[in-house]
Protein backbone atom coordinates (compact mmCIF):
# COMPACT_ATOMS: atom_id res chain seq x y z
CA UNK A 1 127.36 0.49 -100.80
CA UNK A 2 124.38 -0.34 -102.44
CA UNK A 3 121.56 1.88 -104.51
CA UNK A 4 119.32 1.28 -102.59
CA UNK A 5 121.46 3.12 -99.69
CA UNK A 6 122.37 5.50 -101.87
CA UNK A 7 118.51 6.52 -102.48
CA UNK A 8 117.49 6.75 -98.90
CA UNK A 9 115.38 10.84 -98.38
CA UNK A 10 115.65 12.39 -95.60
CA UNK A 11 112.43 11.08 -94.54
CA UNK A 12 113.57 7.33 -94.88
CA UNK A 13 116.38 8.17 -92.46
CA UNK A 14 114.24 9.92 -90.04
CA UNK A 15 111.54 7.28 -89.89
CA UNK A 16 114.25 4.74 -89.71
CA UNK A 17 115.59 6.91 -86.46
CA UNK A 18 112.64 7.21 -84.85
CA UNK A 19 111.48 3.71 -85.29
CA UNK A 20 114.90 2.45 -83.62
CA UNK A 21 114.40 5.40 -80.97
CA UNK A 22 110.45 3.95 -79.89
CA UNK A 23 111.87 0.61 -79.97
CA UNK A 24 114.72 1.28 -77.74
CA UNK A 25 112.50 3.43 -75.31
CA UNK A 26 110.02 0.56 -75.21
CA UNK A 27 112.65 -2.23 -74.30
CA UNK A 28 113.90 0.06 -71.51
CA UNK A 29 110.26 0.22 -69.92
CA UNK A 30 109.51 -3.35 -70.64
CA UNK A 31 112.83 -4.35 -69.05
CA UNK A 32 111.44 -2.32 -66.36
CA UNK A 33 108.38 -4.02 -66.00
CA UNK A 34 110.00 -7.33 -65.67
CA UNK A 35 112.07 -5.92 -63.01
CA UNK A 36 109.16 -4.72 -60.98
CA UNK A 37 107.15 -7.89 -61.30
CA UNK A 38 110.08 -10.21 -60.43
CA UNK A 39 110.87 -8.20 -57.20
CA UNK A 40 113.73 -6.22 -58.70
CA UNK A 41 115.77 -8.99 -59.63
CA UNK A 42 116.57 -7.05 -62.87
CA UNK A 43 118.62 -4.49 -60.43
CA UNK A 44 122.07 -6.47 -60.05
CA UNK A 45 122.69 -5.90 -63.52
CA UNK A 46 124.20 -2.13 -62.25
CA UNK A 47 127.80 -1.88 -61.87
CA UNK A 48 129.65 -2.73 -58.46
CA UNK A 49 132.98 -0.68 -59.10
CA UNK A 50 136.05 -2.21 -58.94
CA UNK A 51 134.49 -6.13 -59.01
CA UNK A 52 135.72 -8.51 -61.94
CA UNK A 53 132.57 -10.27 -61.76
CA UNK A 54 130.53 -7.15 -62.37
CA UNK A 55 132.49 -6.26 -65.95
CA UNK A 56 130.08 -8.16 -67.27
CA UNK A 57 127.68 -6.13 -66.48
CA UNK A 58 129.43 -2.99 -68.37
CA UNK A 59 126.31 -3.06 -71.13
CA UNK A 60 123.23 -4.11 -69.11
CA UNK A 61 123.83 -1.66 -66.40
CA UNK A 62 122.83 0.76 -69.69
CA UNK A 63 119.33 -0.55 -70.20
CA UNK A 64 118.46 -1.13 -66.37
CA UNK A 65 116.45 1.25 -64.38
CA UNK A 66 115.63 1.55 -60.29
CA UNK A 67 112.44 2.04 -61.08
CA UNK A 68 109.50 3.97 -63.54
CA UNK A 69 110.17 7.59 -62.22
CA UNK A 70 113.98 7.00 -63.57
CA UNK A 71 113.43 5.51 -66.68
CA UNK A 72 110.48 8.46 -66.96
CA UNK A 73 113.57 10.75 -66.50
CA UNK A 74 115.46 9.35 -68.91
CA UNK A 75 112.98 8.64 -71.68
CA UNK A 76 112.34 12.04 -73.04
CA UNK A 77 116.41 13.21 -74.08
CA UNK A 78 117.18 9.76 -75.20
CA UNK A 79 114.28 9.74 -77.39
CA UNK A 80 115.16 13.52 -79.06
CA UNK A 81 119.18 12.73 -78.66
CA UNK A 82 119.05 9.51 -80.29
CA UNK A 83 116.72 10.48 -82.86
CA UNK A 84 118.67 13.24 -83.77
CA UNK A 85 122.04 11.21 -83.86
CA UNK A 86 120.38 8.14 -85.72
CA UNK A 87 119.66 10.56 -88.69
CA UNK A 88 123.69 10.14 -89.27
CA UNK A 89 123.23 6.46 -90.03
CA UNK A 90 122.31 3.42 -88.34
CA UNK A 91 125.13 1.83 -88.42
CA UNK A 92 127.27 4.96 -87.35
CA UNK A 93 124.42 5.35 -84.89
CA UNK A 94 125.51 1.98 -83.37
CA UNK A 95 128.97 2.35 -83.65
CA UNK A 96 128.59 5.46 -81.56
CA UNK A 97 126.39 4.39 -78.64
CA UNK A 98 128.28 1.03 -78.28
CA UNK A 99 131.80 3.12 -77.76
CA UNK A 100 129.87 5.48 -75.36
CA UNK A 101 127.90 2.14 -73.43
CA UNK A 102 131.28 0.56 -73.18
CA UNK A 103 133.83 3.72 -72.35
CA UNK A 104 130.69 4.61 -69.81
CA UNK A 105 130.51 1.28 -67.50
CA UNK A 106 134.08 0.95 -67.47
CA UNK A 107 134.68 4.19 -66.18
CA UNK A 108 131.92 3.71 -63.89
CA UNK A 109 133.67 0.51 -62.86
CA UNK A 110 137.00 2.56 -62.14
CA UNK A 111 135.95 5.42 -60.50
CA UNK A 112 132.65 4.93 -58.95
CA UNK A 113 132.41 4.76 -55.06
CA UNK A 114 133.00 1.51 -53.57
CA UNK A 115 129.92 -0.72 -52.44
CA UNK A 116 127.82 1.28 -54.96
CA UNK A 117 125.15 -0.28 -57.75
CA UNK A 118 124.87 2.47 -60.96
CA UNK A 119 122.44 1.85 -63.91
CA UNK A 120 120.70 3.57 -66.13
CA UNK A 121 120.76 5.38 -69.61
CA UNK A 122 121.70 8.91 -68.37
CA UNK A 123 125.52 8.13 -69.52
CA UNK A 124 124.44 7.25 -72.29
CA UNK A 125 122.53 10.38 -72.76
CA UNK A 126 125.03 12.55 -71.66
CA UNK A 127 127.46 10.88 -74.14
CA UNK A 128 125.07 11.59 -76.97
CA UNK A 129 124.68 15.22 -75.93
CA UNK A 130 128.44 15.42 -76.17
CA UNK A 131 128.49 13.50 -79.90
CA UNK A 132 125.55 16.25 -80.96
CA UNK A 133 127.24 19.15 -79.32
CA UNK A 134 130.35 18.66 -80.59
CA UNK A 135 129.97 16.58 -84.13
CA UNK A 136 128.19 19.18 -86.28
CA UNK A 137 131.15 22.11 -85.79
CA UNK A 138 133.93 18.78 -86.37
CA UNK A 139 132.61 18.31 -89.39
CA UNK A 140 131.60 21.65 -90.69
CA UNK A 141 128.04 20.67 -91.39
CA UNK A 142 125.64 23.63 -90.58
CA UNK A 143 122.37 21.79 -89.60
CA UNK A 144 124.66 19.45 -87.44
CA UNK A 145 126.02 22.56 -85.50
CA UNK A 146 122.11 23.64 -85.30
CA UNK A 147 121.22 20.59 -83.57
CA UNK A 148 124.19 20.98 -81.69
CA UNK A 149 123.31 24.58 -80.39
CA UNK A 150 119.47 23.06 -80.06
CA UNK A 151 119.88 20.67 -77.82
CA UNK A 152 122.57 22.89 -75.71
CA UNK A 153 119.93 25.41 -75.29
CA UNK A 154 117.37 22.40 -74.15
CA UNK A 155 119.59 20.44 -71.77
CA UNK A 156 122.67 22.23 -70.98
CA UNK A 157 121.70 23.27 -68.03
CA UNK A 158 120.55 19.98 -67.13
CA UNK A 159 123.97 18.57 -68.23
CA UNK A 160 125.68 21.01 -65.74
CA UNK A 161 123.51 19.80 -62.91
CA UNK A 162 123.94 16.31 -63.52
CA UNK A 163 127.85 16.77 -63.29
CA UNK A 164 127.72 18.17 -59.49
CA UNK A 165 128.78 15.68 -56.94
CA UNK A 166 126.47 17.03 -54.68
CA UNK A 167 123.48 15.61 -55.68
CA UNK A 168 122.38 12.16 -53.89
CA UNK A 169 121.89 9.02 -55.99
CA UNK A 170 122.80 10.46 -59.00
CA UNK A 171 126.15 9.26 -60.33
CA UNK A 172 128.43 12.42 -61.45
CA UNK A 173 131.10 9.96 -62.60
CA UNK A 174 128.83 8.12 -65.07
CA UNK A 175 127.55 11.71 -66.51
CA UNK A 176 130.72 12.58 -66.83
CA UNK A 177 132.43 9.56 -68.22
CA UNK A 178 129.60 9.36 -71.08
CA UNK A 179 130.32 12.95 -71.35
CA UNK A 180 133.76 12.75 -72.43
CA UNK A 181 133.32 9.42 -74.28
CA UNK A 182 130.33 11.19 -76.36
CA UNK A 183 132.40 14.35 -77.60
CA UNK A 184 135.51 11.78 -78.77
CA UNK A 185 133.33 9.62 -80.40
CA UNK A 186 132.47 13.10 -82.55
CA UNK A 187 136.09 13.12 -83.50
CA UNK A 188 136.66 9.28 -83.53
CA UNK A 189 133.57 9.05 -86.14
CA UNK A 190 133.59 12.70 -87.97
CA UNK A 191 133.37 12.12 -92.31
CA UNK A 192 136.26 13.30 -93.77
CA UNK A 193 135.80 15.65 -96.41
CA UNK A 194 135.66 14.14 -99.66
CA UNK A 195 133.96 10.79 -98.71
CA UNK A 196 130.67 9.45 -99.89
CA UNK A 197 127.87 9.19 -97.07
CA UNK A 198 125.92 6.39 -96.93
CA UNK A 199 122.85 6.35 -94.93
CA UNK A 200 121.49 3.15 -93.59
């Protein structure tokens, strides 16, 4: 831990988050844009359940879109989400979405329906709505449960939606897997009392 962690305001940490935030928007429409111009090619990066071959494709499928109205979708809650979860850390920030990527595509893998391709940040988003729901009231820290109760007001009933079966090209089992995986990565990660905090 170093001083110069140690010093970091609260507006350090926030334009640190919302740097990482733009950056990570803008590689998911540029990746976009490459998939458009080289006639989709981008698109076999999703996840074919129950494949070997396509486990390698577990942390792609997270970045890759099927086109700009989805990534549109997507760009607004993982911009506020992450933002608000990247003001924890960066490196707890990372920690988090790579359990949540990872626990996400494999679960995808397992249960999707066969002969299906899923992509796209929404588990990731709905994991991150789970860590911000959830993290705040594990760890008894007021303005966490505020952001909590924030962004359950914004998108809850979005997140309720998204975990119906009914809808069409929408893949319940990835909302729900990044769900799950967000709300024990609250637990898995929560500061125990006592311990320093060190933003970075």
């Amino acid at each position: 831990m170093t001083g110069r962690e140690l010093e970091w305001s609260r507006g350090d940490r926030a334009k640190a988050a919302a740097k990482v935030m733009v950056g990570w928007v803008a590689l998911l429409w540029l990746l976009e844009v490459v998939d458009v111009a080289s006639g989709h090619a981008l698109d076999g990066l999703g996840i074919t359940p129950r494949t070997p071959s396509e486990l390698v494709d577990v942390v792609p499928a997270a970045f890759i879109h099927f086109g700009f109205a989805h990534v549109a979708a997507n760009t607004v809650p993982l911009l506020v989400m992450g933002f608000l979860a990247a003001l924890g850390g960066l490196r707890r920030f990372a920690a988090v979405c790579a359990l949540i990527i990872v626990a996400d595509g494999l679960g995808v893998w397992l249960i999707a329906p066969a002969h299906t391709n899923t992509a796209g940040a929404s588990g990731l988003i709905f994991g991150l709505f789970g860590y911000l729901l959830v993290s705040g009231f594990v760890e008894r820290r007021p303005l966490g449960v505020l952001a909590g109760l924030v962004v359950g007001a914004v998108w809850g009933s979005s997140i309720v939606m998204g975990l119906a079966p009914t809808q069409t090209g929408v893949s319940w089992q990835a909302h729900l897997v990044g769900l799950l995986a967000g709300v024990a990565t609250a637990f898995l990660f929560r500061r125990r009392a006592g311990r320093g905090v060190v933003q970075v």
